[in-house]
C-alpha atoms as a PDB file:
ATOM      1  CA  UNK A   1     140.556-172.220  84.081  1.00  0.00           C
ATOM      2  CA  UNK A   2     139.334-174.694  81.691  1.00  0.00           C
ATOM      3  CA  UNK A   3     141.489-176.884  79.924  1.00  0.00           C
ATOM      4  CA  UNK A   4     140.302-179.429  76.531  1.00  0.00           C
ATOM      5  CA  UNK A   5     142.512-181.549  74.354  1.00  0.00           C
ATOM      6  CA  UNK A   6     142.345-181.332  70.866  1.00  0.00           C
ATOM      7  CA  UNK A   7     144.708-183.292  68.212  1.00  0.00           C
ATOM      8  CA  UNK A   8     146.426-184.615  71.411  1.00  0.00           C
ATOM      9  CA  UNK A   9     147.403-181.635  72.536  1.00  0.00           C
ATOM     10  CA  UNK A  10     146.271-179.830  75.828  1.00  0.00           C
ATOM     11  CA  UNK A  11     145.190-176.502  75.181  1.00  0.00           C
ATOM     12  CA  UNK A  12     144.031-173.786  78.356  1.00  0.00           C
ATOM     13  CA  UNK A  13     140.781-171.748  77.864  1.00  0.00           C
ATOM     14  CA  UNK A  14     139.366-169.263  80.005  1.00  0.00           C
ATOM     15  CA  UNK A  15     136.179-169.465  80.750  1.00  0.00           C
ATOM     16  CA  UNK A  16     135.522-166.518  82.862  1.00  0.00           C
ATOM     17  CA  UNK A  17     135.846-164.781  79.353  1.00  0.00           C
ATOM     18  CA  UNK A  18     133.909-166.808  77.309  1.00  0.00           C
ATOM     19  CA  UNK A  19     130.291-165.895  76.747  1.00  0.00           C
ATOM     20  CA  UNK A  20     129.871-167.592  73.329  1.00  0.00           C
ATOM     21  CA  UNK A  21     126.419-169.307  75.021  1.00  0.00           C
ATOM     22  CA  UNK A  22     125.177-165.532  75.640  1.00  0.00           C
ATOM     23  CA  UNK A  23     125.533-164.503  72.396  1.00  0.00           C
ATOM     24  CA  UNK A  24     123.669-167.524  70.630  1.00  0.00           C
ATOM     25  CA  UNK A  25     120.838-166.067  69.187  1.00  0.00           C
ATOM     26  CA  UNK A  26     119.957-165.031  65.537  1.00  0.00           C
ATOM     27  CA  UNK A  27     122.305-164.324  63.051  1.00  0.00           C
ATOM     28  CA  UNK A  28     123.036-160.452  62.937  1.00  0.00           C
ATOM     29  CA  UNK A  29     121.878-160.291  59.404  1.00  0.00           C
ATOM     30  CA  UNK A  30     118.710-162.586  60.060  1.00  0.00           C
ATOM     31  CA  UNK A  31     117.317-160.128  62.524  1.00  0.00           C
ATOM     32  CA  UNK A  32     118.659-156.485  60.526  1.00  0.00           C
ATOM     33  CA  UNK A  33     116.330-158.669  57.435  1.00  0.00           C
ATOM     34  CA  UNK A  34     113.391-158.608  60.078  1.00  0.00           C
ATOM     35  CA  UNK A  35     113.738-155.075  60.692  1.00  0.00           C
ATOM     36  CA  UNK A  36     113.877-154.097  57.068  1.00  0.00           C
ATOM     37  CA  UNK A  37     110.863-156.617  56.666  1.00  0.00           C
ATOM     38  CA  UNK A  38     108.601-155.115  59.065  1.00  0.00           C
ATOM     39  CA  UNK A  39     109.628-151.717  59.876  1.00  0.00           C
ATOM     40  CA  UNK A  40     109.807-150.613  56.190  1.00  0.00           C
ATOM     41  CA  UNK A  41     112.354-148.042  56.389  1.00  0.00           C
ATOM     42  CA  UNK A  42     112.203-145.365  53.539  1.00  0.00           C
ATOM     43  CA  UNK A  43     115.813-144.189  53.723  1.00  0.00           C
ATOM     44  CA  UNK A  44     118.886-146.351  54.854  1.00  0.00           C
ATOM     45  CA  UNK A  45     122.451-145.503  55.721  1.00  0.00           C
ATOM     46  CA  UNK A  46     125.295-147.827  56.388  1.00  0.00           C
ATOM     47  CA  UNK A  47     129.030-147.334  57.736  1.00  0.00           C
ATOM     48  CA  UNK A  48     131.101-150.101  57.092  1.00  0.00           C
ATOM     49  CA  UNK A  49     129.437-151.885  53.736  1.00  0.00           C
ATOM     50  CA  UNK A  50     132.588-154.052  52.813  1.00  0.00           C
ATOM     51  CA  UNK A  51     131.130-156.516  51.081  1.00  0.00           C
ATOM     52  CA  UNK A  52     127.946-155.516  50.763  1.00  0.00           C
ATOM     53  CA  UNK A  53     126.239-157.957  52.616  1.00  0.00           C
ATOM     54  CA  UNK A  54     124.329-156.010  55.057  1.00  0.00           C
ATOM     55  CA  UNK A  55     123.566-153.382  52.039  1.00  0.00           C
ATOM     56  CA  UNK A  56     122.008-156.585  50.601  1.00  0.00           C
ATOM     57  CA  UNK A  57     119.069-156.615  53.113  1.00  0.00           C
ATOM     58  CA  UNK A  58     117.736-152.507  52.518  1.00  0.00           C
ATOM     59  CA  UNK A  59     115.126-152.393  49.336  1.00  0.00           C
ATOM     60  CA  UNK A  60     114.764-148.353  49.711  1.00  0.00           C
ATOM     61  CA  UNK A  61     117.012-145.472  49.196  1.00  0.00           C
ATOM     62  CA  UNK A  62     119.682-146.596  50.419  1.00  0.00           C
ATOM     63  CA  UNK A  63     123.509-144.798  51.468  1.00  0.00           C
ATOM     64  CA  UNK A  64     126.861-146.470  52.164  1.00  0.00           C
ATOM     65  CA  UNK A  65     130.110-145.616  53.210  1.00  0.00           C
ATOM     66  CA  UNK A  66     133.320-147.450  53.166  1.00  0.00           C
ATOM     67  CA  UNK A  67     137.253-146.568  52.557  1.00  0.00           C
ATOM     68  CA  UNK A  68     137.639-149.530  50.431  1.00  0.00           C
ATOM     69  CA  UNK A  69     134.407-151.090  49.034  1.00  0.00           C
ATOM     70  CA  UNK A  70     134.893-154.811  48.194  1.00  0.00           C
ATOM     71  CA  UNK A  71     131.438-155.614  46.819  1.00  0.00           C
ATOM     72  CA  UNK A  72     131.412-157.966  44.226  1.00  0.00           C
ATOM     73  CA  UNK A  73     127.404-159.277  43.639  1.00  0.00           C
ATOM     74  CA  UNK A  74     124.418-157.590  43.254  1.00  0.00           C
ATOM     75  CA  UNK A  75     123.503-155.290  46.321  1.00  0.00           C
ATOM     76  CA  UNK A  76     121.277-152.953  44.554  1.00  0.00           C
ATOM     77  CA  UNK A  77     117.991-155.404  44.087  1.00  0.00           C
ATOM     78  CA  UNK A  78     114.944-153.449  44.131  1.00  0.00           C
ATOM     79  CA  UNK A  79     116.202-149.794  45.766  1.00  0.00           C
ATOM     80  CA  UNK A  80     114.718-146.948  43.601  1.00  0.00           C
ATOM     81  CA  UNK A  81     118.112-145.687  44.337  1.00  0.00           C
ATOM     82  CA  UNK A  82     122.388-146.399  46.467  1.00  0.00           C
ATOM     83  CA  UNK A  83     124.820-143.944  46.627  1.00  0.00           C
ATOM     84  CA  UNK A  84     128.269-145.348  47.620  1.00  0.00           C
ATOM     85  CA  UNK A  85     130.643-142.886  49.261  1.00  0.00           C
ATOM     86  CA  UNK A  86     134.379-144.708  49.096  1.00  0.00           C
ATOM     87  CA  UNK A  87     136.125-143.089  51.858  1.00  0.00           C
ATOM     88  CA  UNK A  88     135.981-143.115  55.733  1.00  0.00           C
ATOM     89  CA  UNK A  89     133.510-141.699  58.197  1.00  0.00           C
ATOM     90  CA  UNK A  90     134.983-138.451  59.817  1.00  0.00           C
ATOM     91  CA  UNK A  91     135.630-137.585  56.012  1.00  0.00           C
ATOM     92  CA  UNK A  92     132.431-138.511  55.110  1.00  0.00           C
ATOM     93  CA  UNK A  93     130.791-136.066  57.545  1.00  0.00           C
ATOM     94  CA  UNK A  94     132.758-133.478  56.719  1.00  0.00           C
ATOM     95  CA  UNK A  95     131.983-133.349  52.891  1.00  0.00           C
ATOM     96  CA  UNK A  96     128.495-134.639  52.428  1.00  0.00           C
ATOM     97  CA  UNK A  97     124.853-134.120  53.939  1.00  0.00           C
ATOM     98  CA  UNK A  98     123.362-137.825  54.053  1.00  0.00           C
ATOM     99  CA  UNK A  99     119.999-136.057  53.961  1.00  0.00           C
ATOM    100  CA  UNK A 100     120.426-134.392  50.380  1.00  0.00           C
ATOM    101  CA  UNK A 101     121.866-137.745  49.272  1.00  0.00           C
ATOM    102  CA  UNK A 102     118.669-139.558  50.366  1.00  0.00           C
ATOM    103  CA  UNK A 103     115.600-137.063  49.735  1.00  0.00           C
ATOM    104  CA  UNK A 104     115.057-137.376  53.401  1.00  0.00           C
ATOM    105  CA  UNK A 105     116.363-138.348  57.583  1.00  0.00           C
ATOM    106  CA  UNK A 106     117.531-141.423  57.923  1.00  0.00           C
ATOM    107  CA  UNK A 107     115.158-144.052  58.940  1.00  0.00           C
ATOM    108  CA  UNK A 108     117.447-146.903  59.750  1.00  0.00           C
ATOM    109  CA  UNK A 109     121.379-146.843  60.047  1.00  0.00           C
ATOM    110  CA  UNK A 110     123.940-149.783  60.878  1.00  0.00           C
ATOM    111  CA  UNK A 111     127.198-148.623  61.956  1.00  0.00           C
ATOM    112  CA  UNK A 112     130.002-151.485  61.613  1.00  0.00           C
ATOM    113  CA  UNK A 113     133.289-149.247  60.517  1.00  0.00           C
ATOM    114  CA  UNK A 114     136.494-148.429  62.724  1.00  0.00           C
ATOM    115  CA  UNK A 115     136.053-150.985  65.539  1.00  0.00           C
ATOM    116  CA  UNK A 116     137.639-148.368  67.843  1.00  0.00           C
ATOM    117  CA  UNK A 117     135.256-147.057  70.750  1.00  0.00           C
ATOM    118  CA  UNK A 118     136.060-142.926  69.557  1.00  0.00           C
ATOM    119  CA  UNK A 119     135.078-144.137  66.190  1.00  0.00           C
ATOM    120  CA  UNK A 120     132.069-145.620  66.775  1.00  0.00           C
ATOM    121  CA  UNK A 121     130.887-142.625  69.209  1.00  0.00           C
ATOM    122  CA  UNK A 122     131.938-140.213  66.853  1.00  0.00           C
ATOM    123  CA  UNK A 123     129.267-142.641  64.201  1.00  0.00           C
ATOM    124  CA  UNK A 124     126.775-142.517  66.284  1.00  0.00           C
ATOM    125  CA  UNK A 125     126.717-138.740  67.312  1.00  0.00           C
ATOM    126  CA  UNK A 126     127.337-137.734  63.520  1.00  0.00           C
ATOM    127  CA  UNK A 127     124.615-140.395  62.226  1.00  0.00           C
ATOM    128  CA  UNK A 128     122.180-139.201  64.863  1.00  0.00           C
ATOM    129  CA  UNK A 129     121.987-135.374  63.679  1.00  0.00           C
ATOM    130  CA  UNK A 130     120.347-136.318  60.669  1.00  0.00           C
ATOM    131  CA  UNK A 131     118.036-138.562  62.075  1.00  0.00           C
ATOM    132  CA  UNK A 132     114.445-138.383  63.535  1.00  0.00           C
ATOM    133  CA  UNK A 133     113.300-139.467  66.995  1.00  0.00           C
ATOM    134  CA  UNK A 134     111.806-142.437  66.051  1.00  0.00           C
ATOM    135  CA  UNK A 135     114.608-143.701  63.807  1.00  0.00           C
ATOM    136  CA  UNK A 136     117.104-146.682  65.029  1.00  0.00           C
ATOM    137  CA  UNK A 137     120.969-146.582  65.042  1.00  0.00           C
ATOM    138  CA  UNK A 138     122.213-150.367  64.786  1.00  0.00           C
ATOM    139  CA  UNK A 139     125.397-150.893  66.371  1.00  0.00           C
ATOM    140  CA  UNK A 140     127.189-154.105  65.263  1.00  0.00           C
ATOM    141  CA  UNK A 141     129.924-156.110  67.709  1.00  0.00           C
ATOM    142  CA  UNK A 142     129.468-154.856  71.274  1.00  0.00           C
ATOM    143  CA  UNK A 143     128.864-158.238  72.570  1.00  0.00           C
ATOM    144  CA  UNK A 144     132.109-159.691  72.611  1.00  0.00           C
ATOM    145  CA  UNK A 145     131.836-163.150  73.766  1.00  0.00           C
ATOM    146  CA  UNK A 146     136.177-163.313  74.038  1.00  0.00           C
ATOM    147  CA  UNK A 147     138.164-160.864  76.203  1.00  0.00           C
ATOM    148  CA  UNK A 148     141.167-160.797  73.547  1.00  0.00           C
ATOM    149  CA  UNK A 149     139.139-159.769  70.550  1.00  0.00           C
ATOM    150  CA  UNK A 150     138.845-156.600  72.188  1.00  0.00           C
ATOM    151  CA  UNK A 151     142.518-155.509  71.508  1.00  0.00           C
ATOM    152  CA  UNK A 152     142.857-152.022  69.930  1.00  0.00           C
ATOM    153  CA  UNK A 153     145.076-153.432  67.161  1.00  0.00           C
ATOM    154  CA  UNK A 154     143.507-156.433  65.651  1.00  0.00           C
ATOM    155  CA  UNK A 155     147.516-157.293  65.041  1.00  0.00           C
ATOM    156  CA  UNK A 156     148.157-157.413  68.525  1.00  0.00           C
ATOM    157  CA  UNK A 157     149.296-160.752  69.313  1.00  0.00           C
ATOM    158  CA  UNK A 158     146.902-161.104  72.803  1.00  0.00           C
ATOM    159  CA  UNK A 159     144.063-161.853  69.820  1.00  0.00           C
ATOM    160  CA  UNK A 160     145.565-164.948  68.644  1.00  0.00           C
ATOM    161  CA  UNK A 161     145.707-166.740  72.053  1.00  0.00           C
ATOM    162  CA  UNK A 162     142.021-167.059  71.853  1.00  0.00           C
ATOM    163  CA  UNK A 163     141.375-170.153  70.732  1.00  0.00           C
ATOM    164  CA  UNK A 164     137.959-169.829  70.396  1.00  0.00           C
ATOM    165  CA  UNK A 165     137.717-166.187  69.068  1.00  0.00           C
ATOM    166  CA  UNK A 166     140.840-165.616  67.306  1.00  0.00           C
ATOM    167  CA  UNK A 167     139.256-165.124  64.068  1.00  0.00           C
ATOM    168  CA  UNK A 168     137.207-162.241  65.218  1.00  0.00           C
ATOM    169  CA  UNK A 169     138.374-158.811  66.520  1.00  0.00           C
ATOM    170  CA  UNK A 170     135.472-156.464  67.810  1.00  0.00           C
ATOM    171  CA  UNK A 171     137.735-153.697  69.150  1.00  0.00           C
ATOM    172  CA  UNK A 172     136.729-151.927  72.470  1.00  0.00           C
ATOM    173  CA  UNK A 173     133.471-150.432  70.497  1.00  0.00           C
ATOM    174  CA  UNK A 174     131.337-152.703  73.596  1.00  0.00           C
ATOM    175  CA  UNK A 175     131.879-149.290  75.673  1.00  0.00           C
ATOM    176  CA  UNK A 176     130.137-146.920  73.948  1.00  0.00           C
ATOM    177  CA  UNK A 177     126.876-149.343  76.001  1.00  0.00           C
ATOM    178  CA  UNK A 178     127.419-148.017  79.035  1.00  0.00           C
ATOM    179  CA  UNK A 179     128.876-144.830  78.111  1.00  0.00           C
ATOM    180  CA  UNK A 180     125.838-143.656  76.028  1.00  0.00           C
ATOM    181  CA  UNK A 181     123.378-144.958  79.143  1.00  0.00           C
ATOM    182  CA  UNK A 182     125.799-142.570  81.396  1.00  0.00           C
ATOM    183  CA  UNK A 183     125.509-139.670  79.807  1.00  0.00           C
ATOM    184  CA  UNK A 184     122.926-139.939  76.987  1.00  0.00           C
ATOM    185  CA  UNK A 185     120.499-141.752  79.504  1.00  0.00           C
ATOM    186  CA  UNK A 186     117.503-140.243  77.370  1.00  0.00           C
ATOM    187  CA  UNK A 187     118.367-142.652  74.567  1.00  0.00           C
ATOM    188  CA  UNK A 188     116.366-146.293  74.699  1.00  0.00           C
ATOM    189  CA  UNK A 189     119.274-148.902  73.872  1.00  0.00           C
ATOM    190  CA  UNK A 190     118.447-152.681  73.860  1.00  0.00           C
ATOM    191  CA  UNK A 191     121.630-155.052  73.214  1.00  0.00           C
ATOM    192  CA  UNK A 192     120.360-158.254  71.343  1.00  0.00           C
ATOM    193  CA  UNK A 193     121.941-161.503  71.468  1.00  0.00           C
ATOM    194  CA  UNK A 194     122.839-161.628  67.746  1.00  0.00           C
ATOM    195  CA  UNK A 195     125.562-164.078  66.515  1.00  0.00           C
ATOM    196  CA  UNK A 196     128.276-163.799  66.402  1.00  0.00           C
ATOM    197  CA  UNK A 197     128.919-160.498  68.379  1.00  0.00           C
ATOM    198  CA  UNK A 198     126.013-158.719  69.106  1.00  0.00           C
ATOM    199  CA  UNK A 199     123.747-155.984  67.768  1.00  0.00           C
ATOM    200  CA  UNK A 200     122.563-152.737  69.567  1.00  0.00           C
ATOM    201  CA  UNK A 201     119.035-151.211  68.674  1.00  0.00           C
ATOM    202  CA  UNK A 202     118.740-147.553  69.570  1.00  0.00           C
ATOM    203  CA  UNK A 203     116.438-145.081  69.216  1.00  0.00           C
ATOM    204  CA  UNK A 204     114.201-142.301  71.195  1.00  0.00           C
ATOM    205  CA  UNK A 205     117.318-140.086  69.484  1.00  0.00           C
ATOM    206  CA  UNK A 206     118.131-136.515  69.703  1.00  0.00           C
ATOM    207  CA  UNK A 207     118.850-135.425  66.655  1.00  0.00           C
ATOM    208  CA  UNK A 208     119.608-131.480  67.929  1.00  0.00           C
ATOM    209  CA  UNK A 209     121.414-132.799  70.520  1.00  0.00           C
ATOM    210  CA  UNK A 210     123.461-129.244  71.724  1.00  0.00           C
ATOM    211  CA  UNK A 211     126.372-130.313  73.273  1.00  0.00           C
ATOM    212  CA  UNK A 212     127.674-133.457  71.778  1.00  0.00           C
ATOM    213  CA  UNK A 213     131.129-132.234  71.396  1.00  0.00           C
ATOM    214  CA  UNK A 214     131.589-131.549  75.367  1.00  0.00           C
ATOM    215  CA  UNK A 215     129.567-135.052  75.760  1.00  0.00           C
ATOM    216  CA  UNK A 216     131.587-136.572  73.263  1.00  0.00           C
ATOM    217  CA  UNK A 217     134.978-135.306  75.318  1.00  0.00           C
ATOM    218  CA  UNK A 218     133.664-136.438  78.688  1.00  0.00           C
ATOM    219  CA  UNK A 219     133.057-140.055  77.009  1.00  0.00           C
ATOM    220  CA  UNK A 220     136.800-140.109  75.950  1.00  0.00           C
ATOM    221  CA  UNK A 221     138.253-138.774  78.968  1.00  0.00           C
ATOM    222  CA  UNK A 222     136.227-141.330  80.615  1.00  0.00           C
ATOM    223  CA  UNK A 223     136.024-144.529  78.826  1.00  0.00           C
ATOM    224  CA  UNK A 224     139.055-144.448  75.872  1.00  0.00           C
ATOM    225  CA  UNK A 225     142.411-145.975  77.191  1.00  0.00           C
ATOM    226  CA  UNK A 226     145.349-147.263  75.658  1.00  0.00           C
ATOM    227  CA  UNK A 227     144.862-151.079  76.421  1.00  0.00           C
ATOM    228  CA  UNK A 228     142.168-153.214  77.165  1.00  0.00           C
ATOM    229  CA  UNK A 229     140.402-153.281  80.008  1.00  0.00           C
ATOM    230  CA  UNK A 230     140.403-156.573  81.912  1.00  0.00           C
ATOM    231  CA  UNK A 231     137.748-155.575  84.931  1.00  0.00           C
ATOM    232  CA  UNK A 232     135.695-153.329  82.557  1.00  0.00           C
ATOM    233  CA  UNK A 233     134.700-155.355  80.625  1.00  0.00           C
ATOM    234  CA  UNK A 234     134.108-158.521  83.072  1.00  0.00           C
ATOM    235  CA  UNK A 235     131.598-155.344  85.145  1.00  0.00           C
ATOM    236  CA  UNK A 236     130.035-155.079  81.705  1.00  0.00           C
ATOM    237  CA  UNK A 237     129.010-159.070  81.001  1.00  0.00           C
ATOM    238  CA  UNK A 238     128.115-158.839  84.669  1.00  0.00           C
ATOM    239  CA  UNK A 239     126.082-155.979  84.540  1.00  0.00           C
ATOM    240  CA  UNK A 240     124.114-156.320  80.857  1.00  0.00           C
ATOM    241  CA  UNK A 241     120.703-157.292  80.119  1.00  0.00           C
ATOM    242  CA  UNK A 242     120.675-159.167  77.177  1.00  0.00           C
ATOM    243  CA  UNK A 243     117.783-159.611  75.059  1.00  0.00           C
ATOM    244  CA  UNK A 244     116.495-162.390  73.033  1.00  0.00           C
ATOM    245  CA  UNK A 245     116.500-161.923  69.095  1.00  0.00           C
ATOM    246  CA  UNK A 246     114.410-165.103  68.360  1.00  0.00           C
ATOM    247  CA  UNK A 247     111.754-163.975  70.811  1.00  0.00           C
ATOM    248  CA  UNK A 248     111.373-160.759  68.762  1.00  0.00           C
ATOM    249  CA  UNK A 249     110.745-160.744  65.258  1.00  0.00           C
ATOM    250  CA  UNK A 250     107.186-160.675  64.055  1.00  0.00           C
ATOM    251  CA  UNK A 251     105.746-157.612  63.363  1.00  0.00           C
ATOM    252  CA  UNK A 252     103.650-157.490  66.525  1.00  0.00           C
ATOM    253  CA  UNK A 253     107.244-157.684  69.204  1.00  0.00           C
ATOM    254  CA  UNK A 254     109.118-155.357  66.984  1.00  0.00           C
ATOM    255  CA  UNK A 255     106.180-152.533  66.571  1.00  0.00           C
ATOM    256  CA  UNK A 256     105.757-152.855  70.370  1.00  0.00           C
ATOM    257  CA  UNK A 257     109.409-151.003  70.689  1.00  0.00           C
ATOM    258  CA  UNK A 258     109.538-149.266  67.272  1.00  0.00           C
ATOM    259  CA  UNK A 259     108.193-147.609  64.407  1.00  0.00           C
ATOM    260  CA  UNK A 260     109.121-145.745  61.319  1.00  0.00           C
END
């Protein structure tokens, strides 16, 4: 247990839960900008737009969908074309073919919505379908540096006695790591040291993928519980190889891994 005094006052920090030093390296939006930079994408899809700030860094067709859009500057720039689909994921899935929105498979996709582990599985297998091989899922916050901003409920009042973190909340989305290595170990997944929480590169995909509903029911059985996970997630920090984002982003380090 660490203690440090600020404004006179003594305040208790535990440091066996804070990896902030481990997850140091570029911005998350500074290396997704490399990506779109040297990989090119033709077709880009988004969960979890908010703002609009990720949607900011795509210049080709480009797809995003969010229950409640608050994007209020220009996002469009120089993409020949954006469709914005205002309501949640499952929904989204359900209705519309991202393929006949964007003339084509999805090239590159960032998935930042429902920072709930089912949620984020449930992205990744639906996302995946309608992309190729070669394409790359991003997953956003699955490096969380502080045990508490894992809480399911981002109201639950374990988030606010982290006085380092309490301003983020990543959710328990960090598992679907090791539960996509368990039982999608086909996949090629690389966790980056991106600021502030992480970003996930994967690709090698399987877009016809036969049996993701009994894989995606194993995962649950297995990994989704009611509270968070204390040992868990201490194995996982023990266990990960990070990667360095600063050491990879010319066009050389990133080609070595993938193409479009």
């Amino acid at each position: 247990m660490k203690v440090k005094v600020e404004q006179g006052k003594a305040i208790i920090e535990d440091a066996a839960v804070d990896h902030s030093d481990e997850v140091a390296g570029l911005f998350y939006t500074t290396f997704l900008l490399k990506l779109h930079e040297n990989l090119k994408p033709k077709t880009y899809f988004e969960i979890g737009t908010l703002t609009g700030g990720t949607l900011a860094l795509s210049s080709c067709r480009s797809l995003a969908v969010d229950p409640f859009f608050q994007v209020t500057n220009n996002v469009l720039g120089i993409k020949p074309s954006c469709t914005f689909i205002q309501e949640g994921s499952d929904s989204f899935f359900r209705h519309y073919d991202p393929v006949a929105i964007l003339g084509d498979k999805i090239d590159l996709a960032f998935l930042d919505g429902m920072h709930l582990f089912e949620f984020l599985l449930r992205d990744f297998f639906n996302t995946e379908r309608y992309c190729r091989r070669n394409s790359i899922i991003a997953l956003h916050d699955c490096l969380p540096p502080g045990f508490n901003m894992t809480v399911r409920d981002p109201d639950d009042p374990r988030r606010a006695q982290s006085n380092s973190f309490s301003q983020f909340w990543t959710g328990d989305v960090w598992k679907i790591v090791p539960a996509l290595r368990k039982y999608c170990p086909e996949l090629k997944i690389e966790v980056f040291d991106c600021a502030p929480t992480g970003l996930v590169l994967i690709t090698n995909l399987n877009p016809d993928r036969a049996n993701k509903e009994d894989i995606y029911d194993k995962i649950c059985d297995e990994f989704s519980e009611g509270d968070i996970d204390r040992a868990s997630y201490d194995s996982y920090w023990s266990n990960l190889k990070i990667s360095k984002a600063d050491s990879f982003i010319s066009s050389f380090d990133i080609s070595v891994k993938y193409w479009l």
